[in-house]
Protein backbone atom coordinates (compact mmCIF):
# COMPACT_ATOMS: atom_id res chain seq x y z
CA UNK A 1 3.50 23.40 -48.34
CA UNK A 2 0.21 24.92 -46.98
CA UNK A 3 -0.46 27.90 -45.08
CA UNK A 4 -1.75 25.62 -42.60
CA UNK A 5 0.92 23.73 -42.35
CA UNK A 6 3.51 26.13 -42.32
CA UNK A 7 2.14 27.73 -39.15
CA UNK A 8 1.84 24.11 -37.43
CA UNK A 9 5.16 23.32 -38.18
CA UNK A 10 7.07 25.72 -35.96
CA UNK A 11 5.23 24.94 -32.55
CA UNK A 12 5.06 21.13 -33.74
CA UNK A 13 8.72 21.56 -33.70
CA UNK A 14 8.96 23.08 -30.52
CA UNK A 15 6.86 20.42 -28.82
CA UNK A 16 9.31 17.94 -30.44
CA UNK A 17 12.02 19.28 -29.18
CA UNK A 18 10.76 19.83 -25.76
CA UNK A 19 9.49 15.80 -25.78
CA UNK A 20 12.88 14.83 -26.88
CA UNK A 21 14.71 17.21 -23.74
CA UNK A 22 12.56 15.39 -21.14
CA UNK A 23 12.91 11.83 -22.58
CA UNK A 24 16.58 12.16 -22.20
CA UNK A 25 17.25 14.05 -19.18
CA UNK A 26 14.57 11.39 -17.59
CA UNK A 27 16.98 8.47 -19.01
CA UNK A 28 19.69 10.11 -17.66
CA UNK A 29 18.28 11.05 -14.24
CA UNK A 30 17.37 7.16 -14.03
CA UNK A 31 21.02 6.22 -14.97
CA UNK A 32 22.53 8.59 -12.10
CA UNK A 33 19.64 7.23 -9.05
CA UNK A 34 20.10 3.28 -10.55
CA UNK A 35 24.16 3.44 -10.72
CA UNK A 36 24.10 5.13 -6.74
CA UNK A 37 25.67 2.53 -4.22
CA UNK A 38 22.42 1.78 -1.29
CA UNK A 39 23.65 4.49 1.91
CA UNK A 40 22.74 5.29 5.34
CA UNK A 41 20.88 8.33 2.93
CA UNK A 42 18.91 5.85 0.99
CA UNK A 43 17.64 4.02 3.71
CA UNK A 44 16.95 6.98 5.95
CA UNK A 45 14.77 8.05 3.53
CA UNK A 46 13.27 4.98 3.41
CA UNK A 47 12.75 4.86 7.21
CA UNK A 48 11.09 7.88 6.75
CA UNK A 49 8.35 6.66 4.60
CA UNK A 50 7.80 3.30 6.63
CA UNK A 51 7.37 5.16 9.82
CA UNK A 52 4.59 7.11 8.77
CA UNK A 53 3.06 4.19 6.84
CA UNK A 54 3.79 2.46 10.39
CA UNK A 55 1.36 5.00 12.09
CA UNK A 56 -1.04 4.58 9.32
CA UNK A 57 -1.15 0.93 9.60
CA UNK A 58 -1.38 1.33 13.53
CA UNK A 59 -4.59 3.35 13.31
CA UNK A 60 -5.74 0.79 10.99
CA UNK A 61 -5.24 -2.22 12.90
CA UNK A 62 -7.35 -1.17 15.81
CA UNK A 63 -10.80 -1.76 14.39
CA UNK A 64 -10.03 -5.39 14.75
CA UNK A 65 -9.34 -5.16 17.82
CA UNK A 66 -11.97 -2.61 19.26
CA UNK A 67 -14.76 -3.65 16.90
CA UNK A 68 -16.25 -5.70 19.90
CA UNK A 69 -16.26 -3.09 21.99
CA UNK A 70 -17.98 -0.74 19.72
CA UNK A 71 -20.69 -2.87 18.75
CA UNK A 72 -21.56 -3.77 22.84
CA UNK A 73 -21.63 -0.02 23.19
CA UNK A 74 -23.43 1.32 20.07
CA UNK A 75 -26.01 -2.01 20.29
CA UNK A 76 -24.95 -2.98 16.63
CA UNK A 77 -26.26 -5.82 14.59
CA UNK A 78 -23.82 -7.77 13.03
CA UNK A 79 -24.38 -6.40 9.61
CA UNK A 80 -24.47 -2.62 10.92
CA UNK A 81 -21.25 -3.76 12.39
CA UNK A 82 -19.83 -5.47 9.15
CA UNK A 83 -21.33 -1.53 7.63
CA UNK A 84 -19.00 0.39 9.93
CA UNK A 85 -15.92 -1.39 9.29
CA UNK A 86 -16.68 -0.99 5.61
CA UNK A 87 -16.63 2.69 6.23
CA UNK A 88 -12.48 3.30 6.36
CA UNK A 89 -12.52 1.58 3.09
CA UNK A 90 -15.01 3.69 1.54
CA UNK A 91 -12.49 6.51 2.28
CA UNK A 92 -9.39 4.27 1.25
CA UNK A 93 -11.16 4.01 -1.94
CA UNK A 94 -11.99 7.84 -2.87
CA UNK A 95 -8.11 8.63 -1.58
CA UNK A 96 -6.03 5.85 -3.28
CA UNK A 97 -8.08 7.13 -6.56
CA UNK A 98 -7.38 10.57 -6.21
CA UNK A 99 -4.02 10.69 -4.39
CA UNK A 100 -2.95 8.34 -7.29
CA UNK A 101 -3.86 11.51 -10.01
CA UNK A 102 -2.69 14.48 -7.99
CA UNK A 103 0.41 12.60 -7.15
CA UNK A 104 1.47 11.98 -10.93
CA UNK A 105 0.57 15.56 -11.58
CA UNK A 106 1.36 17.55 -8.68
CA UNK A 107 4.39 15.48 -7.44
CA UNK A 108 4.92 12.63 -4.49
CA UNK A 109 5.93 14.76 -1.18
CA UNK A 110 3.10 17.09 -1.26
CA UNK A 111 0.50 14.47 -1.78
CA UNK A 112 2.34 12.36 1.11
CA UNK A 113 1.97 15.41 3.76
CA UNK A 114 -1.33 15.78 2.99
CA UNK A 115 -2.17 12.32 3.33
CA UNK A 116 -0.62 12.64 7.09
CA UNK A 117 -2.90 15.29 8.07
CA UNK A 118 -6.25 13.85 6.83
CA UNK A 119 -5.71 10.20 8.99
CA UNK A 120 -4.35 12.14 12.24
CA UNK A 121 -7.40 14.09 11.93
CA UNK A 122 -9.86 11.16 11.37
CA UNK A 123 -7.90 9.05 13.83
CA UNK A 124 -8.63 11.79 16.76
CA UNK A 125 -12.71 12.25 15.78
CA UNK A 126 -12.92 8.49 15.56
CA UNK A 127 -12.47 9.18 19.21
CA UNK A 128 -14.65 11.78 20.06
CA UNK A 129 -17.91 10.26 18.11
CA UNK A 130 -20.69 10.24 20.40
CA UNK A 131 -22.67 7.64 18.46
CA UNK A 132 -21.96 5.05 15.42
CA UNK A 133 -22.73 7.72 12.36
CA UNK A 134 -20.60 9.98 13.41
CA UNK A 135 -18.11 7.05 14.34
CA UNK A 136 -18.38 5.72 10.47
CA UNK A 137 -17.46 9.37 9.06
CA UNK A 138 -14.56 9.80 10.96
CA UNK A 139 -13.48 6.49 9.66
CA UNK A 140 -14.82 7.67 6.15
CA UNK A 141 -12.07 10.68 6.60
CA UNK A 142 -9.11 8.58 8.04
CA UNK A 143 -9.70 6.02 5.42
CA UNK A 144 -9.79 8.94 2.75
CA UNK A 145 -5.65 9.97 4.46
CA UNK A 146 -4.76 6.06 4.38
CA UNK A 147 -5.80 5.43 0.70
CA UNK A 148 -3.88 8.59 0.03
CA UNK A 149 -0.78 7.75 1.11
CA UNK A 150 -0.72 3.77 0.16
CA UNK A 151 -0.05 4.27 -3.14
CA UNK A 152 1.73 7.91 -2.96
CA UNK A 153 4.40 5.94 -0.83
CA UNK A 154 4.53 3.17 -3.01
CA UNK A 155 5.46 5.17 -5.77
CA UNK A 156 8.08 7.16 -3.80
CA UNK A 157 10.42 4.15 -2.43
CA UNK A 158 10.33 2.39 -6.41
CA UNK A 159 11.98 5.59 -7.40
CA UNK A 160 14.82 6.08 -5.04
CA UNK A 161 16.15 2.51 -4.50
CA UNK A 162 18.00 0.66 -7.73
CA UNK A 163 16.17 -1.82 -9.24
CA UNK A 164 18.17 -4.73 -7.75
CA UNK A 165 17.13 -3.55 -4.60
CA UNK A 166 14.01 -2.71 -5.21
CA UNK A 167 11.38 -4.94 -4.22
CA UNK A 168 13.14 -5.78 -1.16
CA UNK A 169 12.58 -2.78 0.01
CA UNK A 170 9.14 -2.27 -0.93
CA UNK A 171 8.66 -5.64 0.62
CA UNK A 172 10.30 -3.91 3.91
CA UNK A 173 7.59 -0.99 3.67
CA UNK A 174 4.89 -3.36 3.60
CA UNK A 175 6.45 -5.15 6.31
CA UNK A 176 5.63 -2.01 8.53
CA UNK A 177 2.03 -3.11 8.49
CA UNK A 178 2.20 -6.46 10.55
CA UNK A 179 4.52 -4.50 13.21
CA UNK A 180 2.07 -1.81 13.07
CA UNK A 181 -0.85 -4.27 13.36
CA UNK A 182 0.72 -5.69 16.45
CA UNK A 183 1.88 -2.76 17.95
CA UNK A 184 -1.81 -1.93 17.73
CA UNK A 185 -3.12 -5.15 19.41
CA UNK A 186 -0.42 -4.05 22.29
CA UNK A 187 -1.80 -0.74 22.47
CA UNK A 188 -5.58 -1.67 22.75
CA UNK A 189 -4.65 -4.81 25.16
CA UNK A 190 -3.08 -2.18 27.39
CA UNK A 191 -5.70 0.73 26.95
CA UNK A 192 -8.94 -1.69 27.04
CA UNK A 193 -8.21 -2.09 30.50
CA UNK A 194 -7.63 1.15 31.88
CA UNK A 195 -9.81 3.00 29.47
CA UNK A 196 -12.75 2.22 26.82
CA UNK A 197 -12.23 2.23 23.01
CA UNK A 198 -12.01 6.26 22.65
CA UNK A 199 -8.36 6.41 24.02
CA UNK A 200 -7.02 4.27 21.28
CA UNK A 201 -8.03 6.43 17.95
CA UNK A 202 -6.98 9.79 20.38
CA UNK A 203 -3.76 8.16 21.26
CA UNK A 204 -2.60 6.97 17.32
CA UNK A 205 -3.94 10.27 15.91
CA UNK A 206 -1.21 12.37 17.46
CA UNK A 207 1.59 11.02 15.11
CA UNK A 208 0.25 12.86 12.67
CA UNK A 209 2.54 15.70 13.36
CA UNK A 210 5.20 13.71 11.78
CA UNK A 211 4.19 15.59 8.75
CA UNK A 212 6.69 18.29 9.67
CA UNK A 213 9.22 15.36 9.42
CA UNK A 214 8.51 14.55 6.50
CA UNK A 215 8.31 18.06 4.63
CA UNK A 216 11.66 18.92 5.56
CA UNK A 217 13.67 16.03 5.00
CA UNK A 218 12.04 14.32 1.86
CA UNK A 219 12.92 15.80 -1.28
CA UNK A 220 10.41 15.44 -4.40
CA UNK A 221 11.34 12.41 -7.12
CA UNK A 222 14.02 13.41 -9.80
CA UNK A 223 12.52 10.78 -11.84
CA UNK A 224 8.91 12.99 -11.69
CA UNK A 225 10.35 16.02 -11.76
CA UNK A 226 11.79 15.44 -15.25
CA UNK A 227 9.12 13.20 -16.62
CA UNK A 228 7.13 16.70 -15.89
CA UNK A 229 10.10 18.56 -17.83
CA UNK A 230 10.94 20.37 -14.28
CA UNK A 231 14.39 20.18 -15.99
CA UNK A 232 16.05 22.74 -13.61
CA UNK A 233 14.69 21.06 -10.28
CA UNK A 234 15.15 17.61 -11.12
CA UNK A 235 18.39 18.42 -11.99
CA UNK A 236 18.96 20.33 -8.69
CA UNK A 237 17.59 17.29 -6.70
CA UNK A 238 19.58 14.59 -8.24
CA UNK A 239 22.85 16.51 -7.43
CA UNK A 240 21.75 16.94 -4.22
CA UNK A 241 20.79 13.27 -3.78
CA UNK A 242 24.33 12.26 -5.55
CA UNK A 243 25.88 14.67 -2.82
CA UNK A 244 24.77 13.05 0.27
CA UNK A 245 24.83 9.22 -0.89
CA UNK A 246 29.01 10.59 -1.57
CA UNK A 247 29.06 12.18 1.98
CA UNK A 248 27.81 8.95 3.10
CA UNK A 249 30.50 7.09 1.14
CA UNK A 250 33.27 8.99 2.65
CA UNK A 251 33.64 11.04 -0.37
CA UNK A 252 34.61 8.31 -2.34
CA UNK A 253 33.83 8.86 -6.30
CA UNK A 254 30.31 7.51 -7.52
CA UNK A 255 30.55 4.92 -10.12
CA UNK A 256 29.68 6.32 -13.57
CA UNK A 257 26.21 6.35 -15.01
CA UNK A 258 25.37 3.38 -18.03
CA UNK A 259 24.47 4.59 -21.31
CA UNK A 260 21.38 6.76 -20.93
CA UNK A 261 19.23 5.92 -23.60
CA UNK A 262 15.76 7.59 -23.88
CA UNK A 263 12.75 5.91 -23.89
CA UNK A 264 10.21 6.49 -26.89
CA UNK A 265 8.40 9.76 -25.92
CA UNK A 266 5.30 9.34 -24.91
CA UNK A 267 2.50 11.73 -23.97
CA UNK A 268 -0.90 11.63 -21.91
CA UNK A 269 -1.88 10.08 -18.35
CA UNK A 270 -4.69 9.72 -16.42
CA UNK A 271 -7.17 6.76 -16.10
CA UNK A 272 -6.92 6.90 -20.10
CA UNK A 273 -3.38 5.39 -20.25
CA UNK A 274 -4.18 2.56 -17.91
CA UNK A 275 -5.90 1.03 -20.71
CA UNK A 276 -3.56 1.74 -23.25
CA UNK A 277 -0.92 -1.05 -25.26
CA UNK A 278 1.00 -1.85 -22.96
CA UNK A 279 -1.26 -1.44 -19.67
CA UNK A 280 -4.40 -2.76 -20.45
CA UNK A 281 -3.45 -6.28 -19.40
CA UNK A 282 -1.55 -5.63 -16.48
CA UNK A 283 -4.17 -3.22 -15.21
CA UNK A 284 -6.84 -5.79 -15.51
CA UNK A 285 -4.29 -8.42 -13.85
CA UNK A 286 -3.80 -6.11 -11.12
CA UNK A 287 -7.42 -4.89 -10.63
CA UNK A 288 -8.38 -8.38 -10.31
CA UNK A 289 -5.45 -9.34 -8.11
CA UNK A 290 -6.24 -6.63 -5.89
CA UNK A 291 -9.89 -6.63 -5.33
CA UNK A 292 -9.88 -10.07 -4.29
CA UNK A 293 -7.15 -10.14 -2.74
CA UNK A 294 -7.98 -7.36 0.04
CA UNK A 295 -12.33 -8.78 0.05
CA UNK A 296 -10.62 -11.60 1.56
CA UNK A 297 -7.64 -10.31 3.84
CA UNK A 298 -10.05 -7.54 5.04
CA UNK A 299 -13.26 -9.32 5.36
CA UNK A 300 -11.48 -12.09 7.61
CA UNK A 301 -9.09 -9.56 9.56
CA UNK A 302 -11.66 -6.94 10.86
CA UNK A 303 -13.57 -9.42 12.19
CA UNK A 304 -11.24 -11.93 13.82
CA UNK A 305 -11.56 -9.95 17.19
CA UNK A 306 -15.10 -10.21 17.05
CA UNK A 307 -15.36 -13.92 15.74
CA UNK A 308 -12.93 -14.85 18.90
CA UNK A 309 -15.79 -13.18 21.37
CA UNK A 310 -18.07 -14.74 19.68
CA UNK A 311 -16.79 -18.23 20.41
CA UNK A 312 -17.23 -17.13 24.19
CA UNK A 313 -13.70 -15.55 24.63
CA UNK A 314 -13.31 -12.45 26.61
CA UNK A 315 -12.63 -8.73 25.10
CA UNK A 316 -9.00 -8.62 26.19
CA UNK A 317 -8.58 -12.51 25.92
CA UNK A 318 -9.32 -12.21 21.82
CA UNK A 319 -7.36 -9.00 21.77
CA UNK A 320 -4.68 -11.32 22.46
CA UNK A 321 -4.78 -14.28 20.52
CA UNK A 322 -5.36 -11.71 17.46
CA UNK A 323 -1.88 -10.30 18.31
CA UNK A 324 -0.50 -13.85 18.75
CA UNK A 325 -1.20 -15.05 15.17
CA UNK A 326 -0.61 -11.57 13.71
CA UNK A 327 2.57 -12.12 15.14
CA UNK A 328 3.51 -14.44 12.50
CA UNK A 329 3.06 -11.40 10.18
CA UNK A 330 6.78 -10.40 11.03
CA UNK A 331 8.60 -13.98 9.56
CA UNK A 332 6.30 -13.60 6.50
CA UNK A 333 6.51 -10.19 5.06
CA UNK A 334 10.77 -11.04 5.98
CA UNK A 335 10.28 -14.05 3.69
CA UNK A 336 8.63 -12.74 0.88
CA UNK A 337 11.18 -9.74 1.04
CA UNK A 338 13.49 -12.85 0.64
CA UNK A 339 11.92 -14.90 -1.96
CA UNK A 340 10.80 -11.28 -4.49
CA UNK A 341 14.32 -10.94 -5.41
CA UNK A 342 16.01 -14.22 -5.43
CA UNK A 343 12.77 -15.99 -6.94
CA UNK A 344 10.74 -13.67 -8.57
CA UNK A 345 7.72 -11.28 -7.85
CA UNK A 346 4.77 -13.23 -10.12
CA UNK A 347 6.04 -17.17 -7.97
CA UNK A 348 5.93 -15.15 -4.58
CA UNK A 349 2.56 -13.70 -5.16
CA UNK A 350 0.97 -17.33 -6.45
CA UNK A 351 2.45 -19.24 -3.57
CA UNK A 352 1.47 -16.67 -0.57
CA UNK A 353 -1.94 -16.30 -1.99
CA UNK A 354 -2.28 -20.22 -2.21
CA UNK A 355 -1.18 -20.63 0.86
CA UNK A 356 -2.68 -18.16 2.65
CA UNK A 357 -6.29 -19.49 0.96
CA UNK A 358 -5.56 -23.36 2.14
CA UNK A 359 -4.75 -22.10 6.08
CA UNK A 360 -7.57 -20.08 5.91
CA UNK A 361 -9.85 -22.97 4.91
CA UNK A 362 -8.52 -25.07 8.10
CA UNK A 363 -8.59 -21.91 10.45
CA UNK A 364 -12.75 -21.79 9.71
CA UNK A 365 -12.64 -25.32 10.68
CA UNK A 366 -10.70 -25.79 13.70
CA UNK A 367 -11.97 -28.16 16.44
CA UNK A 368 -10.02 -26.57 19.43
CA UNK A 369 -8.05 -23.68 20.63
CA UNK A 370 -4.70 -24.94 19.57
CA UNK A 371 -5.67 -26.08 15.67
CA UNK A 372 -7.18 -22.15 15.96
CA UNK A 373 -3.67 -20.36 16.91
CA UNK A 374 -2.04 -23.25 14.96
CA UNK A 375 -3.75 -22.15 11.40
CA UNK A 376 -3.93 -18.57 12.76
CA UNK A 377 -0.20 -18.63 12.53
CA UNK A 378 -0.01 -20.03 9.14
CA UNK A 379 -2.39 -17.95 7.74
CA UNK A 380 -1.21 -14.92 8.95
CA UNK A 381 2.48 -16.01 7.82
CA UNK A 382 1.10 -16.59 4.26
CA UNK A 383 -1.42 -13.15 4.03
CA UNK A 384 1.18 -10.63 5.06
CA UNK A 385 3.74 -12.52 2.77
CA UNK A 386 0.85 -11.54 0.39
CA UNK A 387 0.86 -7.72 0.93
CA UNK A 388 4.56 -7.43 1.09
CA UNK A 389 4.60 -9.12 -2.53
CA UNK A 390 1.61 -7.14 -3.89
CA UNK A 391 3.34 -3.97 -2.67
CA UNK A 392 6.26 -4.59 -3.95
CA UNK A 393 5.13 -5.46 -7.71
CA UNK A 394 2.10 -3.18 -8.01
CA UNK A 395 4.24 0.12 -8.74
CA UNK A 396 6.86 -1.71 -10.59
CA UNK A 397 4.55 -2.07 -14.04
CA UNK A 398 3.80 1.57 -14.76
CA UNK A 399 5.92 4.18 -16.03
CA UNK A 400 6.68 7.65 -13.84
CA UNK A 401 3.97 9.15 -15.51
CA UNK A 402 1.35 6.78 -14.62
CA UNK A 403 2.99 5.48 -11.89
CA UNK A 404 1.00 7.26 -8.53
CA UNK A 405 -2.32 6.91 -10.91
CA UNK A 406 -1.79 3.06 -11.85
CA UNK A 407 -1.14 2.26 -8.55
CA UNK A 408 -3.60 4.32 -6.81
CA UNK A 409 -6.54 2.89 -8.95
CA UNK A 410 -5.02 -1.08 -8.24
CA UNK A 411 -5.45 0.49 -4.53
CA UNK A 412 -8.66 1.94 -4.93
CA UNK A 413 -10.40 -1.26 -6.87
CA UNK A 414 -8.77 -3.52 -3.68
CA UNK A 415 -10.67 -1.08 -1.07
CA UNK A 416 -13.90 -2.06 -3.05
CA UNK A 417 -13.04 -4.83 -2.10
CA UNK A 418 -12.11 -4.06 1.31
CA UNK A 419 -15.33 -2.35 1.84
CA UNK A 420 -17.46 -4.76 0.22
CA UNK A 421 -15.57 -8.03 2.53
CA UNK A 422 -16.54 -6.96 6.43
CA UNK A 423 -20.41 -6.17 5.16
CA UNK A 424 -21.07 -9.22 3.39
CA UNK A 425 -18.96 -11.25 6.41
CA UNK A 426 -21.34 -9.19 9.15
CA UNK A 427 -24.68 -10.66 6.70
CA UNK A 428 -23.38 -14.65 6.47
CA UNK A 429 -21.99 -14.78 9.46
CA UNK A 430 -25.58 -15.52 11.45
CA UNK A 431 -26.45 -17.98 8.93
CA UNK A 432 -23.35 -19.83 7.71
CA UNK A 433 -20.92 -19.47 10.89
CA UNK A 434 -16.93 -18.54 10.95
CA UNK A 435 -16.43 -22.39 8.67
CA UNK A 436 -18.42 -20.23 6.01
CA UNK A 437 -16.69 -16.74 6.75
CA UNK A 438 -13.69 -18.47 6.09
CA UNK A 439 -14.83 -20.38 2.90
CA UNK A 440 -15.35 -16.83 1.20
CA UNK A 441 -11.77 -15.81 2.24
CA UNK A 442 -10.15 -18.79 0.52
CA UNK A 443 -12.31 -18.60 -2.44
CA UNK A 444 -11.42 -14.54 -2.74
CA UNK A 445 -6.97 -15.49 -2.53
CA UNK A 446 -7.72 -18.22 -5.08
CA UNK A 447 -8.98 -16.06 -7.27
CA UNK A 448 -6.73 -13.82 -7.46
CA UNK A 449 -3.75 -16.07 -7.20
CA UNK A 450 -5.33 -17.00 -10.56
CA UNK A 451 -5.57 -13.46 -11.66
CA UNK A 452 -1.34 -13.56 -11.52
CA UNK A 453 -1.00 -17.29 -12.84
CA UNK A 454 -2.44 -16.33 -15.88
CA UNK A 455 -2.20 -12.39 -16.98
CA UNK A 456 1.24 -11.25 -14.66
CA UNK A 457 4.37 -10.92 -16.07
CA UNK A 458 7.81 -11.00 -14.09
CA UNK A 459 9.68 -7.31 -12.96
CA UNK A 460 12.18 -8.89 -10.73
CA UNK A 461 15.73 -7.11 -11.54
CA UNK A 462 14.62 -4.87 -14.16
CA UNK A 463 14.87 -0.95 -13.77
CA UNK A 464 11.14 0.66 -14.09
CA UNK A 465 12.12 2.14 -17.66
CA UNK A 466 12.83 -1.03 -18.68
CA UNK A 467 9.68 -2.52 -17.71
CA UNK A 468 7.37 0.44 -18.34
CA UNK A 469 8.45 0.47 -22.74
């Protein structure tokens, strides 16, 4: 044996044996969270995470419904419009990219509080802008807090809840966005005539103290804490965790773990490992799913305010027929929390995106107010039915150690997307009408309902280590 490697050898061991610690205590930390019963603890925690991506979706929702209002104010064009909404996706995309990264190596919870402070922040100078540039940074920055915690959350609900509850739940999160969408169409309709715009980014800005909330009653992921070889803490976390899901039970006995067995050790994240064997299909199905996926959900939804007012209806009058179709949100993120775990993930996805695409083609073309709240309804239905799917698998096909980044990036690519939908929409919409706005939207879910017909694979009942060797 060489010199050389006789000196490798011990610290080649050590590293082995180090791997071979954290590959089995994250097996068996996996064993103990997937064999807990679902308890009041579970689903508190849960509650927590969908409140505050409640409040985020709630400070999103109002550009649809203001966007009217700014542009009479501000004397926009319909492309510098279509350039301001673009603006909170520019920030969605720099914060699902990074939160994604420091969330894989710093951990979930401290990523998610940060996340909280950066939209309440943004929300509040969004209404104290005295003109549209400053207007389209503050968007810039609460975009930035939204992208961060999208994917940070994500991450944090596939790791507590069993896999055969699983995307249900995630389905549930997602499911926060339509209420929070209304809830945001009820706000404005209520504000907009006692107040101008301002009042509404003020008013859903101050929930971001429910940061403190969340720091003290969140703890970190046992699953990243050991993938990170944070034996001690993971370890301290998952008793704690096994404690109050028994308290919960009435101290009855948990049912024993299954036979942990580790997965194949394997080092190295980053953007690198996305594109690794076996990633690099699923990452491009996903990037692809994604991107056109929210170009057409976004491009169509920020403007369907303005589109209504500019068919001749009144500020507050299109303020409420948005809410009215969005209202068919609710029944469709409920079914496809339904259909992802008694049909599948990969059929879900297909059929909301298909059907979202074909009502979208008849809302662009309706003759009369009814056929528009008619096809409004069914599109909505099938588009939030959409997100509640795509949430629910995106997380699913990374392991822990990729997991924040692989989802962040699938984030980040769709708020190209997003940013790239409302400016193109503000450019055709002078020369082609809402029949071609609406064209573009169908197109954008066909596309990526093709994206999942032909590259996704099926995660439904499977725990994440399964999926992720």
């Amino acid at each position: 044996m060489s010199d050389q490697t006789q000196f490798a050898s011990p610290a080649y061991a050590a590293g082995t044996t180090t791997d071979a610690r954290t590959a089995a205590q994250s097996a068996a930390i996996a064993a103990r969270l997937e064999r807990l019963p679902l308890t009041s603890y579970q689903r508190g925690l849960f509650a927590i995470i969908a409140t505050a991506w409640f409040f985020d979706s709630l400070d999103l929702g109002a550009l649809t419904f203001v966007l009217g209002s700014i542009r009479t104010e501000f004397q926009l064009t319909t492309a510098q419009a279509g350039l301001l909404s673009s603006m909170s996706f520019l920030g969605m995309f720099m914060g699902a990219a990074s939160a994604g990264l420091l969330a894989d190596k710093f951990g979930r919870t401290r990523v998610f509080q940060v996340s909280m402070i950066f939209w309440g922040v943004g929300s509040i100078l969004c209404g104290l802008s005295p003109d549209a540039t400053t207007l389209g940074l503050a968007r810039v920055l609460l975009g930035f807090g939204m992208g961060m915690e999208f994917p940070v959350a994500q991450s944090m609900v596939s790791e507590i809840i069993p896999a055969k509850s699983r995307g249900r739940y995630i389905a549930f999160l997602e499911g926060f966005w339509p209420i929070g969408f209304v809830v945001s169409g009820l706000l404005c309709y209520v504000v907009l005539q006692n107040a101008d715009w301002r009042w509404v980014f003020i008013i859903e800005g101050v929930p971001a103290i429910f940061v403190l909330v969340v720091r003290r009653l969140v703890p970190e992921s046992p699953r990243w804490l050991a993938s990170h070889g944070d034996h001690e803490r993971a370890e301290r976390v998952m008793h704690e965790i096994e404690v109050k899901v028994q308290q919960r039970l009435g101290g009855a006995a948990l049912p024993q773990p299954a036979l942990a067995v580790p997965a194949p050790t394997t080092r190295g994240g980053g953007i690198a490992a996305l594109w690794s064997k076996p990633y690099a299909r699923r990452t491009t199905m996903l990037w692809c799913l994604w991107f056109f996926a929210l170009l057409g959900f976004y491009g169509l939804t920020t403007w369907l305010g303005a589109l209504l007012q500019a068919k001749g209806f009144p500020v507050t009058k299109s303020v409420f027929y948005t809410i009215t179709i969005s209202l068919a949100g609710i029944p469709g993120f409920l079914c496809s929390a339904w259909l992802v775990e008694s049909w599948g993930r990969r059929g879900t996805l297909i059929t909301m995106l298909l059907g979202g695409a074909v009502a979208c083609w008849f809302y662009g073309n309706a003759a009369d107010q009814t056929m528009l709240i008619v096809y409004g309804l069914a599109m909505q239905f099938f588009l939030f039915g959409m997100w509640s799917a795509l949430y629910a698998y995106t997380p699913e096909l990374y392991p822990t150690r990729i997991r924040a980044t692989g989802t962040g990036f699938a984030s980040a690519i769709g708020r190209v997307g997003s940013l790239i939908g409302p400016y193109v929409i503000g450019i055709i919409l002078p020369t082609m009408g809402s029949a071609g706005v609406f064209a573009l939207g169908a197109g954008a879910f066909v596309v990526a309902a093709m994206a999942v017909l032909l590259l996704g694979e099926e995660t439904r009942g499977r725990v994440l280590e399964d999926i992720a060797s």
